[in-house]
C-alpha atoms as a PDB file:
ATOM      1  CA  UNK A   1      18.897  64.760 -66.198  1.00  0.00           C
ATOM      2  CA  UNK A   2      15.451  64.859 -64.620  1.00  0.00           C
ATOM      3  CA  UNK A   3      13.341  62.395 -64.402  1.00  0.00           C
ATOM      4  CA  UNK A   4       9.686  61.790 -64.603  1.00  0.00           C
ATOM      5  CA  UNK A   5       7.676  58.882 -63.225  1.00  0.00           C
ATOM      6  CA  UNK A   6       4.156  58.114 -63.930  1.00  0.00           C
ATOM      7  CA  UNK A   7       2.274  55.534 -62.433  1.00  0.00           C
ATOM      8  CA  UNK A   8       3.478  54.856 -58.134  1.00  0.00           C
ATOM      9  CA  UNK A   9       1.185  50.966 -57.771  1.00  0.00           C
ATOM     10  CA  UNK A  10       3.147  47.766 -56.169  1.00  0.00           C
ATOM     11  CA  UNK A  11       5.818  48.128 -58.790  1.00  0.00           C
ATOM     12  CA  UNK A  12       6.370  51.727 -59.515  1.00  0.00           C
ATOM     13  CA  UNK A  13       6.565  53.140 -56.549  1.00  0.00           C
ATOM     14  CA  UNK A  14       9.246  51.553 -55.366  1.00  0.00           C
ATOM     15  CA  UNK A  15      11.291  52.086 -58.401  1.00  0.00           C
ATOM     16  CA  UNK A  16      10.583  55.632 -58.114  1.00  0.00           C
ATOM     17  CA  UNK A  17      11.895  55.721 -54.858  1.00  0.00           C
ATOM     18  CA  UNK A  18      14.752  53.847 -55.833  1.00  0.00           C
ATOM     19  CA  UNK A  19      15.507  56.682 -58.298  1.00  0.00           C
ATOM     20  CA  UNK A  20      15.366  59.019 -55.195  1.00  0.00           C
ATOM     21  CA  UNK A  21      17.971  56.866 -53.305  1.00  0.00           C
ATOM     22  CA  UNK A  22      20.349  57.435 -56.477  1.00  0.00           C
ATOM     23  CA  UNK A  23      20.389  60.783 -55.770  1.00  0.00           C
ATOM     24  CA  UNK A  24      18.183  61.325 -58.937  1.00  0.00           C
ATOM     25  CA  UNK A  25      15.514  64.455 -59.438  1.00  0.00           C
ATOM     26  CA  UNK A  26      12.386  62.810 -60.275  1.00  0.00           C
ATOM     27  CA  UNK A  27       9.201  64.525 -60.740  1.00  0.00           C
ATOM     28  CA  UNK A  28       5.797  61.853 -60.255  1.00  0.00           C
ATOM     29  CA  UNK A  29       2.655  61.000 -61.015  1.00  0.00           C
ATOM     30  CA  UNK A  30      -0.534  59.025 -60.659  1.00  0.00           C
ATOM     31  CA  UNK A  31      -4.002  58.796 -59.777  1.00  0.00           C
ATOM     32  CA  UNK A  32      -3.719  57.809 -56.442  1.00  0.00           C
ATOM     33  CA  UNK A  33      -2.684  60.558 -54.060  1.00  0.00           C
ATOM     34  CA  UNK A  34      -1.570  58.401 -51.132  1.00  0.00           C
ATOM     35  CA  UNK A  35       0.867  57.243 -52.987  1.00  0.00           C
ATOM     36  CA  UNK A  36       1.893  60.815 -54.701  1.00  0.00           C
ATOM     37  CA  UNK A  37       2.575  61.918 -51.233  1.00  0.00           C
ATOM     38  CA  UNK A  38       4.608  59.027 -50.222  1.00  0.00           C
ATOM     39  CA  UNK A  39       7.191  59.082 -52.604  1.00  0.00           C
ATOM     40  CA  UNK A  40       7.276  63.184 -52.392  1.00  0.00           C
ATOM     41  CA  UNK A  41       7.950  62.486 -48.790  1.00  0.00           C
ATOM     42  CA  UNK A  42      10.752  60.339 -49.781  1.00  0.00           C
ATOM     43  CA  UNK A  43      11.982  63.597 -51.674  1.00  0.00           C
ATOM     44  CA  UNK A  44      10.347  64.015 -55.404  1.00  0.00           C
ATOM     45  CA  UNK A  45       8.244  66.607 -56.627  1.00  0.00           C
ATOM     46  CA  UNK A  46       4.722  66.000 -57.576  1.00  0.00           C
ATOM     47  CA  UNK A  47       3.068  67.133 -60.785  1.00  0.00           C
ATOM     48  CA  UNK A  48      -0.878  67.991 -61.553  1.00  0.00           C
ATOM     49  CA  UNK A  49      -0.896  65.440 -64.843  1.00  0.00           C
ATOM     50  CA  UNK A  50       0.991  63.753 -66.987  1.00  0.00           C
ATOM     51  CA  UNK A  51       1.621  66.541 -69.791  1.00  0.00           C
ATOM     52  CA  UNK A  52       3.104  68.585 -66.287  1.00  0.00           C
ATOM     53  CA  UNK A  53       5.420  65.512 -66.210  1.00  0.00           C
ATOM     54  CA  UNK A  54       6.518  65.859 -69.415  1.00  0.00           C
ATOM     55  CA  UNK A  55       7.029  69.876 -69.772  1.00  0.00           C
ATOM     56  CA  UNK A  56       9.404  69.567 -66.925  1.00  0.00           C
ATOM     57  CA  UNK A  57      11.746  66.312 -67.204  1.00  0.00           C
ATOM     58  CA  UNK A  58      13.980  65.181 -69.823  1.00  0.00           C
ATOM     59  CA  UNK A  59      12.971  61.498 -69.499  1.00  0.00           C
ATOM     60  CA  UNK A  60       9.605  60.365 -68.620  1.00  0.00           C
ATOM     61  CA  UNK A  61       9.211  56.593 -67.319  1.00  0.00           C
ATOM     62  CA  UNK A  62       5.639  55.056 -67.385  1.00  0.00           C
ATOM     63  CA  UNK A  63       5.038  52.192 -65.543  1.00  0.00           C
ATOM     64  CA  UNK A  64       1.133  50.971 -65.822  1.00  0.00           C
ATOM     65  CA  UNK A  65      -1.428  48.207 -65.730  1.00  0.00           C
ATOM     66  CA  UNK A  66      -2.238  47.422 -69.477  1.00  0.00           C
ATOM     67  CA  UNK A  67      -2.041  49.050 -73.095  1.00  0.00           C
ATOM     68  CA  UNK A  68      -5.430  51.457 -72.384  1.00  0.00           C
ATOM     69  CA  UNK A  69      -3.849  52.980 -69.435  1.00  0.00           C
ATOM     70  CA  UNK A  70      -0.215  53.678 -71.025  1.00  0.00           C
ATOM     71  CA  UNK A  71      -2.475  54.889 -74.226  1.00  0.00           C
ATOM     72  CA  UNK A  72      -4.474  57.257 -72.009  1.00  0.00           C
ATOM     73  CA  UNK A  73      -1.537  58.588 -70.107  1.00  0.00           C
ATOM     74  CA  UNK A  74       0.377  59.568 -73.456  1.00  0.00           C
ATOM     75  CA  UNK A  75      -2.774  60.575 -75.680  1.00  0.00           C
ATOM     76  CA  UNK A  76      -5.403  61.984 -73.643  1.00  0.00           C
ATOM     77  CA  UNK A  77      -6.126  65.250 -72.123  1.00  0.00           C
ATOM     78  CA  UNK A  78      -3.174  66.539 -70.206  1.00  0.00           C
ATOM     79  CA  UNK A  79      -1.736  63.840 -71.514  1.00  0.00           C
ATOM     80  CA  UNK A  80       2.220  63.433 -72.271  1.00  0.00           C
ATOM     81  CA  UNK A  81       1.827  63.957 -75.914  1.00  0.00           C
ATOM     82  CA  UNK A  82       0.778  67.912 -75.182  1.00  0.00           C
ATOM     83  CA  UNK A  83       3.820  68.060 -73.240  1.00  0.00           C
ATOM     84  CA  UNK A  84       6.354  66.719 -74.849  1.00  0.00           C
ATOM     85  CA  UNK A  85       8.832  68.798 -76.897  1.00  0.00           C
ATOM     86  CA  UNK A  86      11.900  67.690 -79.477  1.00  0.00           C
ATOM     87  CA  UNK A  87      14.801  65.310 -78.171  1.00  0.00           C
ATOM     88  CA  UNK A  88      13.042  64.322 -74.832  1.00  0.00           C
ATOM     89  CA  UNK A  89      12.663  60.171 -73.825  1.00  0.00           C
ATOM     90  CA  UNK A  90       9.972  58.328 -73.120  1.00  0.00           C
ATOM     91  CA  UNK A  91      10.440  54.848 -71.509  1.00  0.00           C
ATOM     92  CA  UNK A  92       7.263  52.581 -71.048  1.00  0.00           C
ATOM     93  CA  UNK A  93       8.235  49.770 -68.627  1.00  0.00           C
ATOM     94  CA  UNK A  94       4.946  48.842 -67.923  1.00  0.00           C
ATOM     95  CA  UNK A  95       3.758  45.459 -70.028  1.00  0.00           C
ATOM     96  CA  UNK A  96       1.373  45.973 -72.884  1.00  0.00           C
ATOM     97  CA  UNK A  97       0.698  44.239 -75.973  1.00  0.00           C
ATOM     98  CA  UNK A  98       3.989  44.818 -78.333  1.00  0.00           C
ATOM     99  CA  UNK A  99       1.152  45.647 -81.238  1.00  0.00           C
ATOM    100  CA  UNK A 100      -0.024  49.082 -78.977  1.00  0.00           C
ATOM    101  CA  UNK A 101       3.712  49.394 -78.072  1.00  0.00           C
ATOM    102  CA  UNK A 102       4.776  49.847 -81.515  1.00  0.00           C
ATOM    103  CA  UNK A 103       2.079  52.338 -82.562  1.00  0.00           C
ATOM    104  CA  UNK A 104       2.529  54.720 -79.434  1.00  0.00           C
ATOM    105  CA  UNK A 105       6.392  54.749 -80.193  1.00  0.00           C
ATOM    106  CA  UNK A 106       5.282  55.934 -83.377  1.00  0.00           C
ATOM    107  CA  UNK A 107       3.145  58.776 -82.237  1.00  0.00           C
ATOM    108  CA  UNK A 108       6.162  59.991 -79.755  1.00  0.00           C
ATOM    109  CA  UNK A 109       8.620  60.138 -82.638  1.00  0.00           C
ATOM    110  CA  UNK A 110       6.146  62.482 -84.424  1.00  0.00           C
ATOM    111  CA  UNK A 111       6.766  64.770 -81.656  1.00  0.00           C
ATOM    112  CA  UNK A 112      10.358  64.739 -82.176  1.00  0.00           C
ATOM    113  CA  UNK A 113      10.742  62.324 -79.022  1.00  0.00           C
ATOM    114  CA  UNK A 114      11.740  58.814 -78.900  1.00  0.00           C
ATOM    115  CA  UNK A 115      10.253  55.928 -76.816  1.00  0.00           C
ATOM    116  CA  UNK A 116      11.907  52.577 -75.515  1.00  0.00           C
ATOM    117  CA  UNK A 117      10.052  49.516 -74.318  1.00  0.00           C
ATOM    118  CA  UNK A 118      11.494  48.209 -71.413  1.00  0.00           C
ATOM    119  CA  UNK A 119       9.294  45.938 -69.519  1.00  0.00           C
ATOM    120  CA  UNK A 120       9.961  44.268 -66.177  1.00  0.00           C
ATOM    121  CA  UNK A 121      10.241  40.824 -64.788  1.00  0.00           C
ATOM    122  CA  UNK A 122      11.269  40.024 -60.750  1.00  0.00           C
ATOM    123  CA  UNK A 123       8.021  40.962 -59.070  1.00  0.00           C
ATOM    124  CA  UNK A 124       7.222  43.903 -55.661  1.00  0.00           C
ATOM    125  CA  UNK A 125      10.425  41.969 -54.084  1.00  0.00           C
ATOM    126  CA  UNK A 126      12.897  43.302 -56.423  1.00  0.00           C
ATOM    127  CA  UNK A 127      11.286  46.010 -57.704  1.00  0.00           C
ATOM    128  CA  UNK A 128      12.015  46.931 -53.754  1.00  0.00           C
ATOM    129  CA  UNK A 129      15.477  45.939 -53.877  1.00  0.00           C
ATOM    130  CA  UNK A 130      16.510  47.307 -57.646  1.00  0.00           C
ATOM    131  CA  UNK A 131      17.700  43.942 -59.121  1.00  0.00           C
ATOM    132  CA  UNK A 132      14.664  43.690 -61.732  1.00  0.00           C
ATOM    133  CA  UNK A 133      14.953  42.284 -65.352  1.00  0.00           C
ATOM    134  CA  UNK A 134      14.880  45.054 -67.850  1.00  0.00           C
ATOM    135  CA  UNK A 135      14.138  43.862 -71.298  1.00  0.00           C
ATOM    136  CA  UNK A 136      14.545  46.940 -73.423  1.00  0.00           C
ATOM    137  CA  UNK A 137      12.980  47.856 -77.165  1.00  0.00           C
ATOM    138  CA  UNK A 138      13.694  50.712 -79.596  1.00  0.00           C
ATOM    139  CA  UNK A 139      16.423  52.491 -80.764  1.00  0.00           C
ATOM    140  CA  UNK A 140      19.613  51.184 -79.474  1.00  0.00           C
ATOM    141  CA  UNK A 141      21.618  54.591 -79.261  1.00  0.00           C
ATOM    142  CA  UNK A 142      18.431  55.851 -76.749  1.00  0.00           C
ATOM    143  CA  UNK A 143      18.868  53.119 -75.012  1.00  0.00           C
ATOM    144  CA  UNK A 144      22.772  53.638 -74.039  1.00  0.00           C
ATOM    145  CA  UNK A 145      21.333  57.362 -73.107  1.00  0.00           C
ATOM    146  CA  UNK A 146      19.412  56.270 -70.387  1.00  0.00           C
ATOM    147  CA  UNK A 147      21.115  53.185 -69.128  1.00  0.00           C
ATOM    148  CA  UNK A 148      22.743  54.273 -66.317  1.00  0.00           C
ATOM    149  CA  UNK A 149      18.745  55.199 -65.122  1.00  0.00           C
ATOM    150  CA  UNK A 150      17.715  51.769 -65.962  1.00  0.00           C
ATOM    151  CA  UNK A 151      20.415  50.164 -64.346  1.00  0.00           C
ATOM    152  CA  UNK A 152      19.877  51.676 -60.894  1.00  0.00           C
ATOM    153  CA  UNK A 153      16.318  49.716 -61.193  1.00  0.00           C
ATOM    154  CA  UNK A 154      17.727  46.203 -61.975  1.00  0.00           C
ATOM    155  CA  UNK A 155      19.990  44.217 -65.174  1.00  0.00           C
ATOM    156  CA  UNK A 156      18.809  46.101 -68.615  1.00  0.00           C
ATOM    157  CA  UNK A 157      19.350  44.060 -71.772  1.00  0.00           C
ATOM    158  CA  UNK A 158      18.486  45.525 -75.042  1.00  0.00           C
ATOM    159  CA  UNK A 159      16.873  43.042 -77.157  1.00  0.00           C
ATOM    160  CA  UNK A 160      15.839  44.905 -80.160  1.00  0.00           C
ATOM    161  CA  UNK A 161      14.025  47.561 -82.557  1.00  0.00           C
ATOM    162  CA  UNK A 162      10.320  48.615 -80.863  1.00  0.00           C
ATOM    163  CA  UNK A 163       8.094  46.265 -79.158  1.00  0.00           C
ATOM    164  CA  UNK A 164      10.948  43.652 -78.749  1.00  0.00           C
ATOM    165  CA  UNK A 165      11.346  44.548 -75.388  1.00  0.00           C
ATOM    166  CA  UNK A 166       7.309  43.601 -75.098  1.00  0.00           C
ATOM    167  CA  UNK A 167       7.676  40.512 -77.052  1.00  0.00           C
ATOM    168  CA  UNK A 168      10.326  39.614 -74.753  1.00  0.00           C
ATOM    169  CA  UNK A 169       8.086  39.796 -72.083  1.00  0.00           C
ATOM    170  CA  UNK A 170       5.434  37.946 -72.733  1.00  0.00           C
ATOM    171  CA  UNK A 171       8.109  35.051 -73.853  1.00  0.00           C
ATOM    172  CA  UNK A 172       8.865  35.576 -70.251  1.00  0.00           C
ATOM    173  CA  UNK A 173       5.476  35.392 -68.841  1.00  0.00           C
ATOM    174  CA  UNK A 174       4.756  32.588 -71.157  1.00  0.00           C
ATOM    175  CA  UNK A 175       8.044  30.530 -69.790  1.00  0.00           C
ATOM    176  CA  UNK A 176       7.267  31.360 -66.502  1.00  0.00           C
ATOM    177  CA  UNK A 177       3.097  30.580 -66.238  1.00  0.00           C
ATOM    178  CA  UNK A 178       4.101  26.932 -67.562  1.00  0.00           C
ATOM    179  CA  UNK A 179       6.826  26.352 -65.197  1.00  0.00           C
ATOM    180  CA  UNK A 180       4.591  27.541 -62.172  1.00  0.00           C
ATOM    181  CA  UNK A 181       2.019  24.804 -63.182  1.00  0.00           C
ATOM    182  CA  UNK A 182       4.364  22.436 -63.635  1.00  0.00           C
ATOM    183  CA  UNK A 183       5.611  22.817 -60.026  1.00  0.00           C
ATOM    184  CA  UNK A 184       2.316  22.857 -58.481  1.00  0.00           C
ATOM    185  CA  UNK A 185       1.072  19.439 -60.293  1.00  0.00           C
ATOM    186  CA  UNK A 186       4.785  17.791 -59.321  1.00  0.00           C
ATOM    187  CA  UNK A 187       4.094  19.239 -55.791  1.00  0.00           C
ATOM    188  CA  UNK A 188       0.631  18.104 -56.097  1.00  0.00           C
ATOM    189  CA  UNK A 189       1.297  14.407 -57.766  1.00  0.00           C
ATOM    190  CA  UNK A 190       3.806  13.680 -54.923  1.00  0.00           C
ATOM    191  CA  UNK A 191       1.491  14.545 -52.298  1.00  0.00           C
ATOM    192  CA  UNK A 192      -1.063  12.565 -53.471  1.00  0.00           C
ATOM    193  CA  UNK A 193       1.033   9.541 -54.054  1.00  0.00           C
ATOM    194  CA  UNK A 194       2.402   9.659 -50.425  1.00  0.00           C
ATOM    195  CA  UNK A 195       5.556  11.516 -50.405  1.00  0.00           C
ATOM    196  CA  UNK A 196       6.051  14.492 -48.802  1.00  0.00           C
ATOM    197  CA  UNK A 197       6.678  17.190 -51.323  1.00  0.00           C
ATOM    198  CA  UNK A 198       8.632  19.872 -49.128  1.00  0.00           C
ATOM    199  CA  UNK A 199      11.388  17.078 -49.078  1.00  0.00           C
ATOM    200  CA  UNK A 200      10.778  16.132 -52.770  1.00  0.00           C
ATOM    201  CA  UNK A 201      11.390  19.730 -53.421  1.00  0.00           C
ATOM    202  CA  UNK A 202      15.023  19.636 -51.683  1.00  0.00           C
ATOM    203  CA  UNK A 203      15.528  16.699 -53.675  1.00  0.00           C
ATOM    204  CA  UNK A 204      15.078  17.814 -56.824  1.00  0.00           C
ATOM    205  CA  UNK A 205      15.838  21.652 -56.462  1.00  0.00           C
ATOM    206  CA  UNK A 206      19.517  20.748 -57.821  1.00  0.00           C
ATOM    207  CA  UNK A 207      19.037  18.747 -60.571  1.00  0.00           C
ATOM    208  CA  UNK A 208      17.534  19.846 -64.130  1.00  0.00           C
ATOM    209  CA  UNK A 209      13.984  20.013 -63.127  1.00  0.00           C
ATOM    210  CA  UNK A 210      14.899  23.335 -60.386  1.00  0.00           C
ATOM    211  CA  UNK A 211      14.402  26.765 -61.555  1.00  0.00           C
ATOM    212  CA  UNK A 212      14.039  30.248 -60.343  1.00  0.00           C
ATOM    213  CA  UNK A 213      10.043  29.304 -60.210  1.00  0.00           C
ATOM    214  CA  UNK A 214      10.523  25.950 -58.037  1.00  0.00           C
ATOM    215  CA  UNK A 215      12.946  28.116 -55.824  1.00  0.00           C
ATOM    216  CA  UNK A 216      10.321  31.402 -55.172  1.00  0.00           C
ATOM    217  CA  UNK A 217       7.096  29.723 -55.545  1.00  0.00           C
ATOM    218  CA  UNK A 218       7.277  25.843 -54.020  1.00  0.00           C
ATOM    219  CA  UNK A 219       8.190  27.148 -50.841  1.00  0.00           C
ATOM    220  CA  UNK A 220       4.906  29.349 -51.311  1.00  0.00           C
ATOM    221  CA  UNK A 221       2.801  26.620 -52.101  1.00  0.00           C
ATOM    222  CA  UNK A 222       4.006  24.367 -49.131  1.00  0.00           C
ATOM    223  CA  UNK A 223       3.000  27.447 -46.933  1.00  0.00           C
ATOM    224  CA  UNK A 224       0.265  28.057 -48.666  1.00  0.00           C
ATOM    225  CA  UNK A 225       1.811  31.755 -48.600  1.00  0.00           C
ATOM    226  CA  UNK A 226      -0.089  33.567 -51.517  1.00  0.00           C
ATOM    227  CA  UNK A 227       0.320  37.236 -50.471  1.00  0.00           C
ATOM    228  CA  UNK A 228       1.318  39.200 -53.821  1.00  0.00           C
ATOM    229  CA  UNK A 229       4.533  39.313 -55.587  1.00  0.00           C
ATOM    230  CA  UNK A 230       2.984  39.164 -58.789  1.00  0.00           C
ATOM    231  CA  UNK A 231      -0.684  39.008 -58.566  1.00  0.00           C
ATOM    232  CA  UNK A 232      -2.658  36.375 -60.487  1.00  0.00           C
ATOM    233  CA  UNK A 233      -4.689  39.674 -62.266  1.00  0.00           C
ATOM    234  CA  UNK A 234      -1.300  40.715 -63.749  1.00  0.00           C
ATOM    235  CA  UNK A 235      -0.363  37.541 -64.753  1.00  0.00           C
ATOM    236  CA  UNK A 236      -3.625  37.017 -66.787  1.00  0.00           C
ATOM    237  CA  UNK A 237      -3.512  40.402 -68.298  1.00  0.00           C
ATOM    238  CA  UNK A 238       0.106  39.150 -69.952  1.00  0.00           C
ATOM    239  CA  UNK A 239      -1.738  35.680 -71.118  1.00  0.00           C
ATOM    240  CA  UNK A 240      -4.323  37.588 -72.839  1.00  0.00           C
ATOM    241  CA  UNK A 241      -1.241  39.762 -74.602  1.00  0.00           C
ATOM    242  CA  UNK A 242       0.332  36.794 -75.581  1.00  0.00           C
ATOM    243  CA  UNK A 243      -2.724  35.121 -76.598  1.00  0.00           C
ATOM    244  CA  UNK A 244      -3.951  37.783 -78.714  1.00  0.00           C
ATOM    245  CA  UNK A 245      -0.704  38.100 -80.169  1.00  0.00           C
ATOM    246  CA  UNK A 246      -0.444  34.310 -80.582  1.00  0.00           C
ATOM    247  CA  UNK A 247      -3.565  34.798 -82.610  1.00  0.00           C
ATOM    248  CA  UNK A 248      -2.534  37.535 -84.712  1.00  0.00           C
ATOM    249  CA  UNK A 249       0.846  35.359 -85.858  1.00  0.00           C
ATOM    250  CA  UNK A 250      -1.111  32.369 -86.161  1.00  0.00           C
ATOM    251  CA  UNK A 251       0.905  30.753 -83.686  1.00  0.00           C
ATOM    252  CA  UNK A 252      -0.530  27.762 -81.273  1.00  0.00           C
ATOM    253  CA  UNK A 253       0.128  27.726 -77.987  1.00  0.00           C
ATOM    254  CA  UNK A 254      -1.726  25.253 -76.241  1.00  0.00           C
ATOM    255  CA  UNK A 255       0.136  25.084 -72.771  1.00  0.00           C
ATOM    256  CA  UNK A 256       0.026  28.901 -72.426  1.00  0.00           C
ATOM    257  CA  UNK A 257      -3.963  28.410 -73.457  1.00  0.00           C
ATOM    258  CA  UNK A 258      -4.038  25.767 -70.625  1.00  0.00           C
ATOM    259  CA  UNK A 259      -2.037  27.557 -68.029  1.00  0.00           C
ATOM    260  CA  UNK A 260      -4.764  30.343 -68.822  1.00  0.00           C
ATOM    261  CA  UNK A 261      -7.872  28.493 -68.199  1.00  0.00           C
ATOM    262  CA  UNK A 262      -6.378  27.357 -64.794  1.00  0.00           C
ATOM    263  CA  UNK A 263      -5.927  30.976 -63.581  1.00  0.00           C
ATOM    264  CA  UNK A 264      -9.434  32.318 -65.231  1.00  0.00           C
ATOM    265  CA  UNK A 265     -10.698  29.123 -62.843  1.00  0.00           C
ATOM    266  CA  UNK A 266      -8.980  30.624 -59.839  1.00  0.00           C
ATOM    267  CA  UNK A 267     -10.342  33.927 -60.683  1.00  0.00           C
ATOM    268  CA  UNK A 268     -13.777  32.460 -60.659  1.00  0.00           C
ATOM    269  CA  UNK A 269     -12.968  31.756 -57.071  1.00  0.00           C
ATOM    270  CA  UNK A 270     -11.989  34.654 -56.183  1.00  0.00           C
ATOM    271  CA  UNK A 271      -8.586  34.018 -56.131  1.00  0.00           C
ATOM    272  CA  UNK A 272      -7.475  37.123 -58.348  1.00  0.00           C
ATOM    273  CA  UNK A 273      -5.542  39.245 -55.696  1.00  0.00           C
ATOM    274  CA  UNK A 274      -3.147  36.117 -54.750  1.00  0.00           C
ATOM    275  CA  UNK A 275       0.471  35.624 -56.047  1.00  0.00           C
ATOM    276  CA  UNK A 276       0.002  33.713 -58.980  1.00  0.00           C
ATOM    277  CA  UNK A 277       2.012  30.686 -57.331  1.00  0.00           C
ATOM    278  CA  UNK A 278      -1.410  30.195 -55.899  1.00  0.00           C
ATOM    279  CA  UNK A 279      -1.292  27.814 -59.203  1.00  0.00           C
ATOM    280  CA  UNK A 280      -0.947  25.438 -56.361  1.00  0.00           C
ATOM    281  CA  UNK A 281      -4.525  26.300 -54.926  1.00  0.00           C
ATOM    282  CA  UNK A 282      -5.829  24.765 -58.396  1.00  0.00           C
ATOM    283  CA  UNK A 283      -4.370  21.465 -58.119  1.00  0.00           C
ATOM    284  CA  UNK A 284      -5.393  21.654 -54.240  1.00  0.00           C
ATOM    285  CA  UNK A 285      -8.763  22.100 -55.420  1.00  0.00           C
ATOM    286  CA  UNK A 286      -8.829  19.948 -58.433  1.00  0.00           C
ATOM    287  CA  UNK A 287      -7.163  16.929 -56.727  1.00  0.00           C
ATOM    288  CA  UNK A 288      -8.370  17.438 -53.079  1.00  0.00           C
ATOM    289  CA  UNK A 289      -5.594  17.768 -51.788  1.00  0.00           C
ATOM    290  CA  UNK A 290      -3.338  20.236 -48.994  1.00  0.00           C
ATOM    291  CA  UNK A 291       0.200  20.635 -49.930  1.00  0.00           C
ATOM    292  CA  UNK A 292       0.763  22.066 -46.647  1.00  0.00           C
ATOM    293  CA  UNK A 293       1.966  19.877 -43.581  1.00  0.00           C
END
């Protein structure tokens, strides 16, 4: 089965390379030719656009910034809808709003083609080493087809019909903005009331209050180490998903809201490019105060 790749930035192109280490034919793709040439160093074959990708793999894998750039890749010129013929598999892992995810998976199965959802969670670090979260939408039976592909990228879970895999997601991103905050002002509260919070974070790491978050991003903060896992940008492209959503369902979400204004204000500052544990920066800013020794 061959596979094609489109889309080689901080997350894809390591994926597509771990595809390569599998022993896996993969064809790629992207905008970018520095990183084209990379991975066809690393052994893949490079196509001119994405309908190329499409006329000569059996499952195509898109992995992109936002719903207009998955929507251009599969629907504009040379795009994968003009190559795309009967019983071939398209798999969007990028994160988009499950709204646009649902109507492109509609315009692949009029081409005889199916399309999963299968967004990602874990960050550059393990898209590097392979151990991502997969959450996977669409038909279930497509889904054990290609499997054995997604699991040589990280743990796939298939969560339900089309865009669950999205709304999965931005539950996800939702859960995981909150809990970064929520760190930060602990971190920052203890600093400010005279504790040291590097040894208020081994205290507490074990009990119900530690997480995956307090475990990758504390240590950040008390570094003040904001070099990208998962860029702040990213981050707020998922809040406005889920917001807009939100919206659409009638649904209130006032922490998300909150969590959002705090990383629009570290945008303002030019923070965009930093990991988004530089959630810490805004109570350093807010409070006056250094969480690093």
């Amino acid at each position: 089965m061959k596979i094609g790749f489109i889309g080689l930035g901080i997350m894809g192109k390591p994926m597509a390379k771990n595809l390569l280490k599998a022993g896996k034919s993969v064809v790629v793709y992207d905008v970018a030719s520095e990183p084209v040439e990379e991975v066809v160093r690393a052994g893949a074959e490079a196509a001119a656009s994405p309908k190329d990708v499409a006329g000569g793999t059996d499952v195509i894998i898109t992995m992109l910034p936002n719903s207009p750039h998955v929507r251009e890749v599969l629907c504009g010129k040379d795009g994968l809808l003009e190559g795309l013929s009967a019983g071939k598999i398209v798999v969007d892992m990028s994160s988009i709003a499950p709204i646009a995810s649902r109507e492109m998976c509609g315009l692949v199965r009029e081409k005889g083609c199916e399309m999963l959802d299968a967004p990602v969670s874990g960050g550059q670090e393990k898209a590097e080493k392979g151990t991502l979260a997969i959450m996977v939408g669409g038909s279930e039976p497509v889904y054990q087809k290609v499997r054995e592909i997604l699991d040589l990228l990280g743990k796939s879970t298939y969560v339900g019909e089309s865009g669950a895999g999205q709304v999965t997601k931005l539950v996800n991103q939702t859960i995981v903005a909150v809990n970064i905050a929520a760190v930060a002002e602990g971190m920052a509260f203890a600093k400010k009331a005279g504790v040291d919070p590097e040894r208020v974070f081994h205290a507490i790491r074990g009990g119900l209050a530690g997480s995956q978050c307090m475990e990758d991003k504390a240590p950040r903060m008390l570094e003040e180490r904001y070099n990208p896992g998962f860029r702040i940008t990213l981050h707020v492209k998922d809040l406005n998903n889920v917001l807009e959503t939100s919206r659409n369902l009638h649904i209130s979400m006032p922490m998300t809201s909150q969590v959002m204004e705090m990383m629009q204000n570290l945008m303002a500052r030019g923070c965009e490019g930093m990991d988004h544990g530089a959630l810490g920066k805004f109570y350093e800013l807010l409070n006056d105060v250094s969480l690093k020794k």
